[in-house]
PDB file of N, CA and C in Angstrom:
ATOM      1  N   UNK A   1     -96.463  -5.476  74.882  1.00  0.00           N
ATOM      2  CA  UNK A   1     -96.573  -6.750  75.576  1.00  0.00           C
ATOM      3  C   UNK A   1     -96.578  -7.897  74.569  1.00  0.00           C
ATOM      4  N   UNK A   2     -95.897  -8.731  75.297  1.00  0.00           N
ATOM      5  CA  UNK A   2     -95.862  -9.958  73.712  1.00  0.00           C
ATOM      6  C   UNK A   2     -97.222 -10.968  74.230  1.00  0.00           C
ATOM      7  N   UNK A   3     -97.463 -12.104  73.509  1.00  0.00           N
ATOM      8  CA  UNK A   3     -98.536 -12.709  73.689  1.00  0.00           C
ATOM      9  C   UNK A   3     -97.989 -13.844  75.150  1.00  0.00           C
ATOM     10  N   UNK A   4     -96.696 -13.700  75.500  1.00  0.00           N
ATOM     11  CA  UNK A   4     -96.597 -15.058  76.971  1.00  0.00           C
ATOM     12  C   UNK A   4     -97.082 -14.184  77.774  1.00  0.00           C
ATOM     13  N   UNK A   5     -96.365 -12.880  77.849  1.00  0.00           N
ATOM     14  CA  UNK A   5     -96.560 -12.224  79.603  1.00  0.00           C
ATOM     15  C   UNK A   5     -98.089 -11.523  79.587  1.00  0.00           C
ATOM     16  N   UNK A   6     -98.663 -11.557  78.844  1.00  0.00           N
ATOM     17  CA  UNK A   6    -100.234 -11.219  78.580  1.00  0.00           C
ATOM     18  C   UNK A   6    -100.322 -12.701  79.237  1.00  0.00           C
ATOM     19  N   UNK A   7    -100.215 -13.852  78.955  1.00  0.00           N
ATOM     20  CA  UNK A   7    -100.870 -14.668  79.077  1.00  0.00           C
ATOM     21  C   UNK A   7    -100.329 -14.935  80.728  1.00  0.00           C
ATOM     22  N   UNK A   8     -99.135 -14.807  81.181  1.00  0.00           N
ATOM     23  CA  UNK A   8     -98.657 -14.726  82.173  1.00  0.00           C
ATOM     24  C   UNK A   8    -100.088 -13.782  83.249  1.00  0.00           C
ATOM     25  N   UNK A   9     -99.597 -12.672  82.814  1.00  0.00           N
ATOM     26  CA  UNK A   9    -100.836 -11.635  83.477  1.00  0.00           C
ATOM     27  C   UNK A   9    -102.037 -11.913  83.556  1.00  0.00           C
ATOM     28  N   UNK A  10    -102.624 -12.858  82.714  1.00  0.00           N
ATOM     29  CA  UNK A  10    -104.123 -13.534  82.548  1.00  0.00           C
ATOM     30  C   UNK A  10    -104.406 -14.149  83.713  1.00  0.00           C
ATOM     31  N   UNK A  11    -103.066 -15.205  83.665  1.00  0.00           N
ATOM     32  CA  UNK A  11    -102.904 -16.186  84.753  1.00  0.00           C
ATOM     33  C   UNK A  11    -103.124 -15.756  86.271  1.00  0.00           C
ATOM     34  N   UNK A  12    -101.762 -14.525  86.537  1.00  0.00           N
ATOM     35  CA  UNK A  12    -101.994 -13.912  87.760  1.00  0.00           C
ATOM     36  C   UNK A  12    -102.915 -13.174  88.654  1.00  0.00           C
ATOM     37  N   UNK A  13    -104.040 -13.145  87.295  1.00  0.00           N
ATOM     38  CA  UNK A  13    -105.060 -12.496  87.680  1.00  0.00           C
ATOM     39  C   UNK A  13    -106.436 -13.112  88.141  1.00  0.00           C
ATOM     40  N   UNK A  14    -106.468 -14.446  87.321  1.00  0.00           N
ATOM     41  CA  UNK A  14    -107.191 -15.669  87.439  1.00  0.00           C
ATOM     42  C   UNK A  14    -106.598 -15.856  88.963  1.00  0.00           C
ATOM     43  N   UNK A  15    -105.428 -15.799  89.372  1.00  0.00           N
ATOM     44  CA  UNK A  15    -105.105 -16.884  90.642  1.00  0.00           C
ATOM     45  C   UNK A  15    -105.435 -15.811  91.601  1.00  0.00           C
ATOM     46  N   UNK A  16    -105.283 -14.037  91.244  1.00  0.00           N
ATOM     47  CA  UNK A  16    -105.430 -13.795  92.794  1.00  0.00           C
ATOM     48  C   UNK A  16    -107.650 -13.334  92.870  1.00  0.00           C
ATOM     49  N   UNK A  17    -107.725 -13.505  91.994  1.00  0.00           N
ATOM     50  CA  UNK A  17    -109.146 -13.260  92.092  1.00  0.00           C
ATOM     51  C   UNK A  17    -109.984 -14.641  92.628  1.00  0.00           C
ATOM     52  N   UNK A  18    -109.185 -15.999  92.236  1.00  0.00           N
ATOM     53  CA  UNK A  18    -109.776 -17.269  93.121  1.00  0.00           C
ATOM     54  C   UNK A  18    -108.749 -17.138  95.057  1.00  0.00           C
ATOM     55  N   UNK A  19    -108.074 -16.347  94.842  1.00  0.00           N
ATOM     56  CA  UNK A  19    -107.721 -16.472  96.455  1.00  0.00           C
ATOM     57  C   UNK A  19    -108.740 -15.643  96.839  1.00  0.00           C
ATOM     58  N   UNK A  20    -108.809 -14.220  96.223  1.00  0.00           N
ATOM     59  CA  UNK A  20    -109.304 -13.443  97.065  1.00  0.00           C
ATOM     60  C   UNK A  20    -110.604 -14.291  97.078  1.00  0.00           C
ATOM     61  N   UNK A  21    -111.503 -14.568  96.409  1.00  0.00           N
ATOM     62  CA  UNK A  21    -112.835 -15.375  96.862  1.00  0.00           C
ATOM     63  C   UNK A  21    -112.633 -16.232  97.711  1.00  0.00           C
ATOM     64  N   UNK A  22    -111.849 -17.239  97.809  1.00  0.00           N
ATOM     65  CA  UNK A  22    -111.387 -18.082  98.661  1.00  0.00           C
ATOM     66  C   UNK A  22    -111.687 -17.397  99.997  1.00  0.00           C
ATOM     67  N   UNK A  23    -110.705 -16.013 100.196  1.00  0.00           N
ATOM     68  CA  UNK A  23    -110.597 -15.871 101.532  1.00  0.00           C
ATOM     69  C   UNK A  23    -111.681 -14.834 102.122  1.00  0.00           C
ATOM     70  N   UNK A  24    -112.227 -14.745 101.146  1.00  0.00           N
ATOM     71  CA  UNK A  24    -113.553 -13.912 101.302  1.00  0.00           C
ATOM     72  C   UNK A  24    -114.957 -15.041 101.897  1.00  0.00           C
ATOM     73  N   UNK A  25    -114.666 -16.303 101.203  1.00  0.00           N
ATOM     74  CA  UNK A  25    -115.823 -17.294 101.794  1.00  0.00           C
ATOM     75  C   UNK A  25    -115.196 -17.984 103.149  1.00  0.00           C
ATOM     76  N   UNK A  26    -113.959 -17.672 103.910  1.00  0.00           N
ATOM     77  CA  UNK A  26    -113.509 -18.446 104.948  1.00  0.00           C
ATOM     78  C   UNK A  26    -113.774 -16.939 105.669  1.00  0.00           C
ATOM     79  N   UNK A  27    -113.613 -15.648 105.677  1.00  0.00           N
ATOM     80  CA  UNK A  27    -113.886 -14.501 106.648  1.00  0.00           C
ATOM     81  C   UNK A  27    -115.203 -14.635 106.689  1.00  0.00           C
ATOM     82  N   UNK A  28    -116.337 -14.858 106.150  1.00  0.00           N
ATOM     83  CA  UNK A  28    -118.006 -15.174 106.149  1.00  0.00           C
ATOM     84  C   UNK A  28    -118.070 -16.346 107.311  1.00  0.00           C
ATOM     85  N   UNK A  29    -117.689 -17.150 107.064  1.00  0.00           N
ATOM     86  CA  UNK A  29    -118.165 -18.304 107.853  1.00  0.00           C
ATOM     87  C   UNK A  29    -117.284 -17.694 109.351  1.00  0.00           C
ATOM     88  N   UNK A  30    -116.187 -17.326 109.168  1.00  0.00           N
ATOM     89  CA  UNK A  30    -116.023 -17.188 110.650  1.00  0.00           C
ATOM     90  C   UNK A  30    -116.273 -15.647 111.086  1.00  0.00           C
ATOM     91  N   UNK A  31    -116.512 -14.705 110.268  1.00  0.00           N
ATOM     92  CA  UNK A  31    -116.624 -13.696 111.057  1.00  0.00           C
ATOM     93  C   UNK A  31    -118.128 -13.227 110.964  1.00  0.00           C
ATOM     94  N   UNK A  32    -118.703 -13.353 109.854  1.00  0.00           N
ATOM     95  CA  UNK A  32    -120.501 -13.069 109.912  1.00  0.00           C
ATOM     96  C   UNK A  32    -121.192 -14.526 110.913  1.00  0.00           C
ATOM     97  N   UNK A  33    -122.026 -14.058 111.642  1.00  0.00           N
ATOM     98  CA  UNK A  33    -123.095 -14.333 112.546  1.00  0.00           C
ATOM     99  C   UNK A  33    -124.372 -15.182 111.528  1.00  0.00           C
ATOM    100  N   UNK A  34    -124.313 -15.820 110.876  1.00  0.00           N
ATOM    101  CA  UNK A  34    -125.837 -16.371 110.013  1.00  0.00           C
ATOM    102  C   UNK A  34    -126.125 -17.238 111.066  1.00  0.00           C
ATOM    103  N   UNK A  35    -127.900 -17.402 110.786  1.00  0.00           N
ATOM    104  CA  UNK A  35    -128.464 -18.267 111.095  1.00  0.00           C
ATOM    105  C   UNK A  35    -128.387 -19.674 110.930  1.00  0.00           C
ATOM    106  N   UNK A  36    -127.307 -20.004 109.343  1.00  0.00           N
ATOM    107  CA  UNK A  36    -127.280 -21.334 109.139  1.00  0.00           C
ATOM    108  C   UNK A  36    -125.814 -22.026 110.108  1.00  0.00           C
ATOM    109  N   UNK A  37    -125.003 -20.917 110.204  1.00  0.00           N
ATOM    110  CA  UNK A  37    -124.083 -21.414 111.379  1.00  0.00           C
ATOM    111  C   UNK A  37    -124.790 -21.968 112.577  1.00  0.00           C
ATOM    112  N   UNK A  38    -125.659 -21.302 113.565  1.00  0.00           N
ATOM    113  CA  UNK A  38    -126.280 -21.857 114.784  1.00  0.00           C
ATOM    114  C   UNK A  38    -126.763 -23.182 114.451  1.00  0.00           C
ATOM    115  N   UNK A  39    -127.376 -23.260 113.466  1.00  0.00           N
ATOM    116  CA  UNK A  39    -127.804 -24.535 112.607  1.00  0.00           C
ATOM    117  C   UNK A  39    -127.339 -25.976 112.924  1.00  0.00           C
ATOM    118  N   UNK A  40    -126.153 -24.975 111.818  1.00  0.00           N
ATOM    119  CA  UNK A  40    -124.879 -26.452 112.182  1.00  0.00           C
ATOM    120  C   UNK A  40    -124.288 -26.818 113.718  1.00  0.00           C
ATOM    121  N   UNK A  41    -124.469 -26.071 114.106  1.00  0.00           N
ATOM    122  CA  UNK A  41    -123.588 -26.248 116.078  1.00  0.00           C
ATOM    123  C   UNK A  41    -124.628 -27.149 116.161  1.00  0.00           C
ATOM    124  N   UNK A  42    -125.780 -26.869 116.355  1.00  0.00           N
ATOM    125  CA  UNK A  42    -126.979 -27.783 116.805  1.00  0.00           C
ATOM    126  C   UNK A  42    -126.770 -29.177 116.467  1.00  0.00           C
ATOM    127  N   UNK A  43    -126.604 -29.106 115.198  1.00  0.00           N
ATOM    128  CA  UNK A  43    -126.689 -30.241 114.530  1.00  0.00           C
ATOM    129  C   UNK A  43    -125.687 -31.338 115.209  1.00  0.00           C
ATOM    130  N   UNK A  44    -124.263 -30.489 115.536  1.00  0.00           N
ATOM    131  CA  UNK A  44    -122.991 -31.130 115.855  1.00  0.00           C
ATOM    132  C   UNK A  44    -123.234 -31.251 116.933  1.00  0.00           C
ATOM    133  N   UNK A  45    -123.883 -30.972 118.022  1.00  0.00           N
ATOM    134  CA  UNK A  45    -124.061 -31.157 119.407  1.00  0.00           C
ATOM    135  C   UNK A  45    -124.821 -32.270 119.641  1.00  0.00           C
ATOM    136  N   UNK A  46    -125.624 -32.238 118.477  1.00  0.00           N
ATOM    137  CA  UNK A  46    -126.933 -32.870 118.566  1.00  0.00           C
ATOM    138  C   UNK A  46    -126.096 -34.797 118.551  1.00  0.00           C
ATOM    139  N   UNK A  47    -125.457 -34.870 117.503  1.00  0.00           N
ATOM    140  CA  UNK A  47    -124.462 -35.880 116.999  1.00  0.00           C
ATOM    141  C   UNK A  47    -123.729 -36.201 117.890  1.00  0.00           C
ATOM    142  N   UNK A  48    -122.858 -35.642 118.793  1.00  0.00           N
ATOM    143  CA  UNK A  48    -121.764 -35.577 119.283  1.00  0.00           C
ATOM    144  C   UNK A  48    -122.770 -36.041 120.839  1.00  0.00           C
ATOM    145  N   UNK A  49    -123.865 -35.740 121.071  1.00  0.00           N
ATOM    146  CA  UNK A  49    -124.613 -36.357 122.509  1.00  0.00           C
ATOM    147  C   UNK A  49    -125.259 -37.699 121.730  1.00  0.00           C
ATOM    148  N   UNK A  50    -125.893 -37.803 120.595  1.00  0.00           N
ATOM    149  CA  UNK A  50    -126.037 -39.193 120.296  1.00  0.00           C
ATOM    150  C   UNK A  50    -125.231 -40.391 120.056  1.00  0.00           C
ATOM    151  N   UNK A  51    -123.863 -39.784 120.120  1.00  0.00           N
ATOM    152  CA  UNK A  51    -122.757 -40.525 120.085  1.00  0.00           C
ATOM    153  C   UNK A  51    -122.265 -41.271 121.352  1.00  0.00           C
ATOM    154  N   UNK A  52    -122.340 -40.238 122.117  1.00  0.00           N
ATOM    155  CA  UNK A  52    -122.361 -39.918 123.588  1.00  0.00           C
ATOM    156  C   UNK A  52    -122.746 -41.652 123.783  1.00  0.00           C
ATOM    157  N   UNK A  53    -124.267 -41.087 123.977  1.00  0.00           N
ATOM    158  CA  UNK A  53    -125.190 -42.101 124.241  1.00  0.00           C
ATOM    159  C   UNK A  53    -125.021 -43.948 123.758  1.00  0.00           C
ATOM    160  N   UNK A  54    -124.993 -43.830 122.521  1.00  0.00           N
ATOM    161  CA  UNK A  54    -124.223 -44.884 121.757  1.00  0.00           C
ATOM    162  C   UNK A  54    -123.072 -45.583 121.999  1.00  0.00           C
ATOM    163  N   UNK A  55    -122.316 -44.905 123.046  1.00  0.00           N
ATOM    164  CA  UNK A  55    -120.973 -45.366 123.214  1.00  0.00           C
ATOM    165  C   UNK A  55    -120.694 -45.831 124.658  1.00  0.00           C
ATOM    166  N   UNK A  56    -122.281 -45.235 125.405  1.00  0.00           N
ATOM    167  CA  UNK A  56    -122.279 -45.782 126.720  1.00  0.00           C
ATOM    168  C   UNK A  56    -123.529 -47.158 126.769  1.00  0.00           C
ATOM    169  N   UNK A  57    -124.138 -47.640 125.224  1.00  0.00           N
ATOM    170  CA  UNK A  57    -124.936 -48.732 125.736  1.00  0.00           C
ATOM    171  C   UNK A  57    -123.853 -50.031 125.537  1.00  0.00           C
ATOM    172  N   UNK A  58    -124.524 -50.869 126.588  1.00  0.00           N
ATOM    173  CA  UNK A  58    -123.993 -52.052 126.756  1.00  0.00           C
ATOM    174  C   UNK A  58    -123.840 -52.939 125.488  1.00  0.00           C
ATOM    175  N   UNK A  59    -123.948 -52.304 124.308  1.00  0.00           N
ATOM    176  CA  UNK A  59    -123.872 -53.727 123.250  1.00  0.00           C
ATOM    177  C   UNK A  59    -122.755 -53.054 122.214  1.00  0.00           C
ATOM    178  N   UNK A  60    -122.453 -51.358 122.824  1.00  0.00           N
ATOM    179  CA  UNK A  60    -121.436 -51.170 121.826  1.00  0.00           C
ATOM    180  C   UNK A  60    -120.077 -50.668 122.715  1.00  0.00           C
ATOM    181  N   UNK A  61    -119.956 -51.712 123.867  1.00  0.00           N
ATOM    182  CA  UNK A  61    -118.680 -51.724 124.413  1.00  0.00           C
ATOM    183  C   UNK A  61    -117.734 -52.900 124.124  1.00  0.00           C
ATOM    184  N   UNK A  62    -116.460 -53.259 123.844  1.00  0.00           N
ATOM    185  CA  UNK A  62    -115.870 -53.958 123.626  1.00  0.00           C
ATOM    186  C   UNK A  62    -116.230 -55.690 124.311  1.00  0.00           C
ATOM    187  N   UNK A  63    -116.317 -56.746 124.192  1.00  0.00           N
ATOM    188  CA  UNK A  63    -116.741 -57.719 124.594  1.00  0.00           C
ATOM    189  C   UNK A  63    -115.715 -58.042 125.845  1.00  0.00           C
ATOM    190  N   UNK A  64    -114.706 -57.955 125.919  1.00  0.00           N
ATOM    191  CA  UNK A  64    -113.789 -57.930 127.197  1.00  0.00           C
ATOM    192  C   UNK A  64    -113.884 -56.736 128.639  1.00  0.00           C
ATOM    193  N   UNK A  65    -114.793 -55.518 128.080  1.00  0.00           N
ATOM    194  CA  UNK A  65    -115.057 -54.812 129.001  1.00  0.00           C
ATOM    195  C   UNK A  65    -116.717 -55.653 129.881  1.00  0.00           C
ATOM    196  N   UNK A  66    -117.793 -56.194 128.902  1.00  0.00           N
ATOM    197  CA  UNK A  66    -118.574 -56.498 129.411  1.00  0.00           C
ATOM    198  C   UNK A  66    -118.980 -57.703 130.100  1.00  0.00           C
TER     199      UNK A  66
END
């Protein structure tokens, strides 16, 4: 082996060992069940009804609607 395709091979090995982690931390989040997932839904629900709310008071509707 000369010293490029070693270094070539270094490379290819660096890139598939950051995919495979890559796609190893995107199968976790969607296919394992954690507790810090329920977490976050909460959180986003939680946001997404205070928004809610926020968007139905009278001082944050457009001045031509009120």
């Amino acid at each position: 082996m000369t010293v490029p395709s070693t270094m070539h091979y270094r490379i290819a090995l660096a890139m598939a060992d950051e995919r495979r982690e890559r796609v190893r931390r995107t199968y976790l989040l969607v296919a394992e069940p954690s507790p810090r997932r329920r977490v976050r839904r909460w959180i986003g629900r939680q946001l997404v009804n205070a928004g809610i709310r926020l968007a139905g008071e009278p001082t944050m509707r457009p001045a031509r609607v009120r």
